[in-house]
Protein backbone atom coordinates (compact mmCIF):
# COMPACT_ATOMS: atom_id res chain seq x y z
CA UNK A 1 0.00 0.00 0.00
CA UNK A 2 0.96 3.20 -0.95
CA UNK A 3 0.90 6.72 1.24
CA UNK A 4 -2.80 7.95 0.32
CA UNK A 5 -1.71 10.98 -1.17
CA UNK A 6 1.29 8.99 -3.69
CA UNK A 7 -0.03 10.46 -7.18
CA UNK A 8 3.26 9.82 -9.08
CA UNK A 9 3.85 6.82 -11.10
CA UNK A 10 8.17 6.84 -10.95
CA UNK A 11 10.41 8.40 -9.45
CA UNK A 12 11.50 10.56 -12.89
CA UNK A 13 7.98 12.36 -13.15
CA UNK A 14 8.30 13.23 -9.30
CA UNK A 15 9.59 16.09 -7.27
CA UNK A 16 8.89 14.42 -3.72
CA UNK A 17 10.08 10.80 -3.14
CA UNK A 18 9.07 8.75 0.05
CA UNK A 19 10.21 5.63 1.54
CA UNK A 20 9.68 3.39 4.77
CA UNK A 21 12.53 1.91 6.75
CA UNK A 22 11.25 -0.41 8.75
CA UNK A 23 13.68 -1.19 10.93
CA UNK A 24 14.25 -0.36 14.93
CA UNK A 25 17.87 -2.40 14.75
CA UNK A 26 19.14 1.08 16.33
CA UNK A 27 16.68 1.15 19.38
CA UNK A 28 17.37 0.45 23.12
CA UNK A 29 13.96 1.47 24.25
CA UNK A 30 11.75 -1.08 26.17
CA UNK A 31 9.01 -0.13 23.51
CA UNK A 32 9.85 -1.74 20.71
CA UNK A 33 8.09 -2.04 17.58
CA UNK A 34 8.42 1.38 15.70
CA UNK A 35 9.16 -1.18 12.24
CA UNK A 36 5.64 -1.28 12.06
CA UNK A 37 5.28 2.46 11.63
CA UNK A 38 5.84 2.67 7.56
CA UNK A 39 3.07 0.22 7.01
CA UNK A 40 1.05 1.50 9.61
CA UNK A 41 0.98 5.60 8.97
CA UNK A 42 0.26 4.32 4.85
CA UNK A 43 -2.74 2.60 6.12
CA UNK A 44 -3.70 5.11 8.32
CA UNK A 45 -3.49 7.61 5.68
CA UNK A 46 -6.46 5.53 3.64
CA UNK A 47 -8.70 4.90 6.15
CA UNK A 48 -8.74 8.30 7.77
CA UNK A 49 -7.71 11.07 4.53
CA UNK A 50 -9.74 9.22 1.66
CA UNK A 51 -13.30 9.90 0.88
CA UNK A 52 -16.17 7.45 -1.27
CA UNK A 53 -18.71 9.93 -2.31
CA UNK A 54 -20.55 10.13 -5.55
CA UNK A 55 -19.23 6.39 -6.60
CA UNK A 56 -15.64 8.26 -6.56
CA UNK A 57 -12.58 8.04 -3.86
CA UNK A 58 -11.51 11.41 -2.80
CA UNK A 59 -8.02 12.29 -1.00
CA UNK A 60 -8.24 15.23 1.44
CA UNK A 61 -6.41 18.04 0.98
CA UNK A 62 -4.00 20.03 3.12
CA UNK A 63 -4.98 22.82 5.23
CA UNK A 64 -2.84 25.16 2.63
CA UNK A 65 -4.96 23.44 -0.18
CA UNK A 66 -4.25 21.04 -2.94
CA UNK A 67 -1.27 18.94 -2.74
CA UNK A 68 0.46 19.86 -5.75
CA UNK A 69 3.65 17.76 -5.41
CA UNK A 70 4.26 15.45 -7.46
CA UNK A 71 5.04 12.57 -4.95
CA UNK A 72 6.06 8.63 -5.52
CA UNK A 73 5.76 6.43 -2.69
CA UNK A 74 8.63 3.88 -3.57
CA UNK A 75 7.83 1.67 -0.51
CA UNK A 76 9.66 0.14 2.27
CA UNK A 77 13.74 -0.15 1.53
CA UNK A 78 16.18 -1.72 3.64
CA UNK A 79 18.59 0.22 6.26
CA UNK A 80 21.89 0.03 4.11
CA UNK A 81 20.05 1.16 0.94
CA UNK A 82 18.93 4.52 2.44
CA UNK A 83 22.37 6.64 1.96
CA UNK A 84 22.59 5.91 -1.80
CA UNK A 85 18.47 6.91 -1.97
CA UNK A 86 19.27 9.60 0.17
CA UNK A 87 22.11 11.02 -2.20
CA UNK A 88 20.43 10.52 -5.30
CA UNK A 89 17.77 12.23 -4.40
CA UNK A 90 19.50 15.63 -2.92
CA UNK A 91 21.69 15.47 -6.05
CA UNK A 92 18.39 15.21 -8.34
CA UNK A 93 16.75 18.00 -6.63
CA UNK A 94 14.01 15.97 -5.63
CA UNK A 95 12.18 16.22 -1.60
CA UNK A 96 13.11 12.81 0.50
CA UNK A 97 10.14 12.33 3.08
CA UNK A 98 11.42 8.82 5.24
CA UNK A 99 9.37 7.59 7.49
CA UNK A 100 10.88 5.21 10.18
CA UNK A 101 11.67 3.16 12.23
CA UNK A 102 14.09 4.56 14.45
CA UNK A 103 15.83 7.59 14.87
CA UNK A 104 19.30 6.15 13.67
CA UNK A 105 17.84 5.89 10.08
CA UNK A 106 18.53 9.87 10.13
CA UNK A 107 22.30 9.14 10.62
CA UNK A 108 21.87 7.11 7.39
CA UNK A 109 19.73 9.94 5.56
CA UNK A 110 22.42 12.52 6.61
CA UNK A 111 25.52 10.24 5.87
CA UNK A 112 24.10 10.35 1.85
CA UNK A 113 22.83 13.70 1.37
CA UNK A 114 26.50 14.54 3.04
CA UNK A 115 28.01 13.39 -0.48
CA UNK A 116 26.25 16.02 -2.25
CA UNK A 117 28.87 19.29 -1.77
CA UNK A 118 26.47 21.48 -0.18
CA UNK A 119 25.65 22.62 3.52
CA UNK A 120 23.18 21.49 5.27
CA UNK A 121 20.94 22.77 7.98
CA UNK A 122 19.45 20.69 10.15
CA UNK A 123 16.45 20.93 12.99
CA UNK A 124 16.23 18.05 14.77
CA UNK A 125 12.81 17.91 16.55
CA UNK A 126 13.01 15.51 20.10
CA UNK A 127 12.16 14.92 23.35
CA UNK A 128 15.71 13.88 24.08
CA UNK A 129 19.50 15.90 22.71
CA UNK A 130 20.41 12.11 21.03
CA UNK A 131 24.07 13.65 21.95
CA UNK A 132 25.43 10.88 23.22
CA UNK A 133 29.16 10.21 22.03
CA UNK A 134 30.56 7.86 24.51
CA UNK A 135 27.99 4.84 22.66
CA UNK A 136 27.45 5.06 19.33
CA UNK A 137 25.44 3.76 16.42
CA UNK A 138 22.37 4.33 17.84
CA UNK A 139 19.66 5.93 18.20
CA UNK A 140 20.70 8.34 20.97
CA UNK A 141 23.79 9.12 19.57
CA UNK A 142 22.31 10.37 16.00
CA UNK A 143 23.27 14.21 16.68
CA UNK A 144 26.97 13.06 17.68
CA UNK A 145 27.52 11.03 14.19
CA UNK A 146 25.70 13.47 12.39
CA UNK A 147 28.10 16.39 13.84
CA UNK A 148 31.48 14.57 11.95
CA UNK A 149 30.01 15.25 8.41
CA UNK A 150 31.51 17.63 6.38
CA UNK A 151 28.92 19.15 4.84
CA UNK A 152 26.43 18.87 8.02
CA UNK A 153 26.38 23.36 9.69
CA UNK A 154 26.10 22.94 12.96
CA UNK A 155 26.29 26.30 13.59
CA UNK A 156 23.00 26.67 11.55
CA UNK A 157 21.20 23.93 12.91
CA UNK A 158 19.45 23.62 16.15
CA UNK A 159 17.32 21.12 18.58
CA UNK A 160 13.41 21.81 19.47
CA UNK A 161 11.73 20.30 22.00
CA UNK A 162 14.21 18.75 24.31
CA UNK A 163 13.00 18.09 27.81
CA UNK A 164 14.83 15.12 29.07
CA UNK A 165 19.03 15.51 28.59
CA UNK A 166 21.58 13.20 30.01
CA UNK A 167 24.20 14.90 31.60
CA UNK A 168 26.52 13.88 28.94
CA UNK A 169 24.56 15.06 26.75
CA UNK A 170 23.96 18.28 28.47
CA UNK A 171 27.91 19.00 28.49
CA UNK A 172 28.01 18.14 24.73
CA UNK A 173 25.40 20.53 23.63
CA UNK A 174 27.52 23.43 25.38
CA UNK A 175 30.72 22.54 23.90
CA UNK A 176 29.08 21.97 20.46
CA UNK A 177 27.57 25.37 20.73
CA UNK A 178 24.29 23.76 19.64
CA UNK A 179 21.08 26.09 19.88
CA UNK A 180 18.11 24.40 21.48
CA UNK A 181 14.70 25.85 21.91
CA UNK A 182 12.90 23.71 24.84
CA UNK A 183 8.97 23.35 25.12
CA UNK A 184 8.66 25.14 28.13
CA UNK A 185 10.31 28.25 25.93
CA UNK A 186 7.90 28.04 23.14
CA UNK A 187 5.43 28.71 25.47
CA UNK A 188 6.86 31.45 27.19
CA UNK A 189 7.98 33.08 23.26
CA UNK A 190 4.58 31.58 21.55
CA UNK A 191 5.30 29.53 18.66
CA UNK A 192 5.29 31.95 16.34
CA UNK A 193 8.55 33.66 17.61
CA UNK A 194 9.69 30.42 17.75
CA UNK A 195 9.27 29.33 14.37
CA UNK A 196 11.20 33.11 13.33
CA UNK A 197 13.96 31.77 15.62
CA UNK A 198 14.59 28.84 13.89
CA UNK A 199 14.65 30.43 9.96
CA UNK A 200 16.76 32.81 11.15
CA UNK A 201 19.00 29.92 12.50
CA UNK A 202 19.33 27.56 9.29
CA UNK A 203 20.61 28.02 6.15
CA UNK A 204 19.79 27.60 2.79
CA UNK A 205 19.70 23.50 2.63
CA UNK A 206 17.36 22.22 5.75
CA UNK A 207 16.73 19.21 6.75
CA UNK A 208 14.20 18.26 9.63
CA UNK A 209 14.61 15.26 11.78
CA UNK A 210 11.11 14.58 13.64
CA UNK A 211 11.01 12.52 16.88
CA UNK A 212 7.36 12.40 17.54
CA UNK A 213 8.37 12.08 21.31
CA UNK A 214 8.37 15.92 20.83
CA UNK A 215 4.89 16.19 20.56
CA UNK A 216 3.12 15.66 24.49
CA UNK A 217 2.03 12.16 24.99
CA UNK A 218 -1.65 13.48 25.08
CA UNK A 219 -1.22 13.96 21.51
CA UNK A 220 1.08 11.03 20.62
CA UNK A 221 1.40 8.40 22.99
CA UNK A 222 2.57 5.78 20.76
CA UNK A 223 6.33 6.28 20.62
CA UNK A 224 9.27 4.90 21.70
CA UNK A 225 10.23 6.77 24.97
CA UNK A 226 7.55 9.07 25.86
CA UNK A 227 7.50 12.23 27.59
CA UNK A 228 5.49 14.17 29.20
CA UNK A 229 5.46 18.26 28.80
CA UNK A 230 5.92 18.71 24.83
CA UNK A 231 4.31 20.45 22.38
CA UNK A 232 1.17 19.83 20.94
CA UNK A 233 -0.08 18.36 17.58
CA UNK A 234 -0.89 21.83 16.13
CA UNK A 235 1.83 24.04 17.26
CA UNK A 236 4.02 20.48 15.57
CA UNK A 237 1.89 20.92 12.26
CA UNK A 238 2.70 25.29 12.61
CA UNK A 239 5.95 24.73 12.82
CA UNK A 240 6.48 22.10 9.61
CA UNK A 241 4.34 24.25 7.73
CA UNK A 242 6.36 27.21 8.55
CA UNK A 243 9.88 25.28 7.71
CA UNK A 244 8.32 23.79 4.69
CA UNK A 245 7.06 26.95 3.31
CA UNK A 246 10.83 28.36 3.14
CA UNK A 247 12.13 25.16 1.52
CA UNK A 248 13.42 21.66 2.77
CA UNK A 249 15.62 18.94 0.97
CA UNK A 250 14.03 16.69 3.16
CA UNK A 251 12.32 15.32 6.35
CA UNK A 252 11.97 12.52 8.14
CA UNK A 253 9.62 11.12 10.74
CA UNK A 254 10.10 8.62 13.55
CA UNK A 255 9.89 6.93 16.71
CA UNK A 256 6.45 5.61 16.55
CA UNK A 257 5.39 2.15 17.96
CA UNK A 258 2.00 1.46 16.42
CA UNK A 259 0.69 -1.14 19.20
CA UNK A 260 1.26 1.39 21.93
CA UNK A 261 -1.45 3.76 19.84
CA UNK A 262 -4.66 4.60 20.78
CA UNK A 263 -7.29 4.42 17.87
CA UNK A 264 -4.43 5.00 15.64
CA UNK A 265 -4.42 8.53 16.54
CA UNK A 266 -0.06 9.02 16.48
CA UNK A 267 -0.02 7.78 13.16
CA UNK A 268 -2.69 9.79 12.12
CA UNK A 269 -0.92 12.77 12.96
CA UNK A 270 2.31 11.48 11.78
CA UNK A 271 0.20 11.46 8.22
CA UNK A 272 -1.07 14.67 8.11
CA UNK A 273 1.93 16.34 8.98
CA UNK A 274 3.43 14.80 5.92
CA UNK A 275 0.83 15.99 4.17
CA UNK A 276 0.81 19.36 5.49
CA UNK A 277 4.44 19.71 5.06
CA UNK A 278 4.75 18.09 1.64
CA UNK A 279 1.58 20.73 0.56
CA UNK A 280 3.71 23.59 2.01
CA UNK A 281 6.94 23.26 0.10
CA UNK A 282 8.14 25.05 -2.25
């Protein structure tokens, strides 16, 4: 099955390209299962964005609108095959939307794009820094490997949502220099402000990275390692919208463990926040 909203037949005639990786090989959670996500969020997307009326199927729109994209849904792909999809598809100009599995596939995302000789942003929405250096390979050590390619800014990029740091971690943000923007902030500055803070951050090239542990448990309790305190589903959907309206090379979306879910509902929101964002791109 493909995402609901897949309208291109190859990946020549598109200008958005998604896969699955359904894997959680780089997860040390106690809730496993986040390799049914791919699967899970495609179905999802049929049962709860498509429409029979007047003898005809009907795909909801975005909040912006029609989805204009042309977008091809090439299906699941294993772990090791995602850097060379991942560089082809920065190189070819082309919108990578990877839905996961765990957070470590964004090391692999990253590690391809990083081929292509051009900087890259990156905003790395999570409950948790994933700083840590002294284990890695995994998925809370993503920002660390990410930080030793050459082509990865991190003095444009920066980390929303963080609300439960390691004290490792802690010490490696400060020596990194990394800019963080924590829940508890957003609502002080209103998302809004927030959302000018981080375009002003990035560069050109950006790249999101979305945990869905950064959205509060009330929205999204079927992740990984939840965690109470984060944002909610719309000020999640704002702030895509907002980063997708100024241009990304690419997002992914992980961390959710569909038998933890409640009437699907993480999954549904995982799906229309790739639809918002996909309508909002340039």
């Amino acid at each position: 099955m493909k995402l609901a909203w897949s309208n291109a037949k190859s990946y020549d005639c598109s200008d958005v390209v998604v896969i699955g990786v359904p894997d959680d090989s780089g997860s040390h959670s106690k809730r496993r299962g986040s390799s049914k996500a791919p699967d899970t969020i495609r179905h999802v997307s049929h049962e709860r964005e498509v429409f029979f009326r007047g003898g005809a199927w009907n795909v909801a729109a975005a909040q912006t609108g029609e989805i204009k994209s042309k977008i091809f849904d090439r299906g699941n792909v294993r772990k090791k095959d995602v850097e060379h999809i991942a560089y082809r598809s920065f190189a070819d100009g082309k919108m990578l939307v990877s839905i996961g599995g765990d957070h470590s596939i964004t090391s692999e995302v990253l590690r391809g794009m990083n081929k292509v000789d051009k900087k890259i942003s990156v905003v790395y929405f999570d409950s948790h820094p994933d700083f840590v250096c002294s284990t890695r390979g995994y998925y809370g050590s993503v920002v660390c490997d990410i930080r030793e390619f050459r082509n990865v800014d991190f003095s444009s990029s920066i980390e929303v949502g963080m609300r439960q740091p390691e004290t490792e971690e802690l010490r490696n943000i400060d020596r990194g220099k990394l800019k963080t923007i924590t829940p508890i902030e957003i609502e002080e500055m209103g998302v809004e402000h927030a959302l000018k803070i981080i375009k002003k951050k990035v560069g050109r090239n950006v790249y999101v990275s979305l945990d869905m542990d950064v959205v509060d448990p009330a929205f999204a309790p079927a992740v990984s390692t939840p965690v109470p305190g984060g944002i909610s589903s719309l000020q999640m959907v704002y702030l895509m919208k907002g980063l997708a309206e100024k241009g990304l090379i690419g997002f992914d979306l992980v961390e959710i463990c569909p038998k933890y879910d409640v009437q699907h509902m993480t999954s549904h929101l995982a799906a229309r926040i790739i639809a918002e964002t996909v309508a909002s791109s340039k």
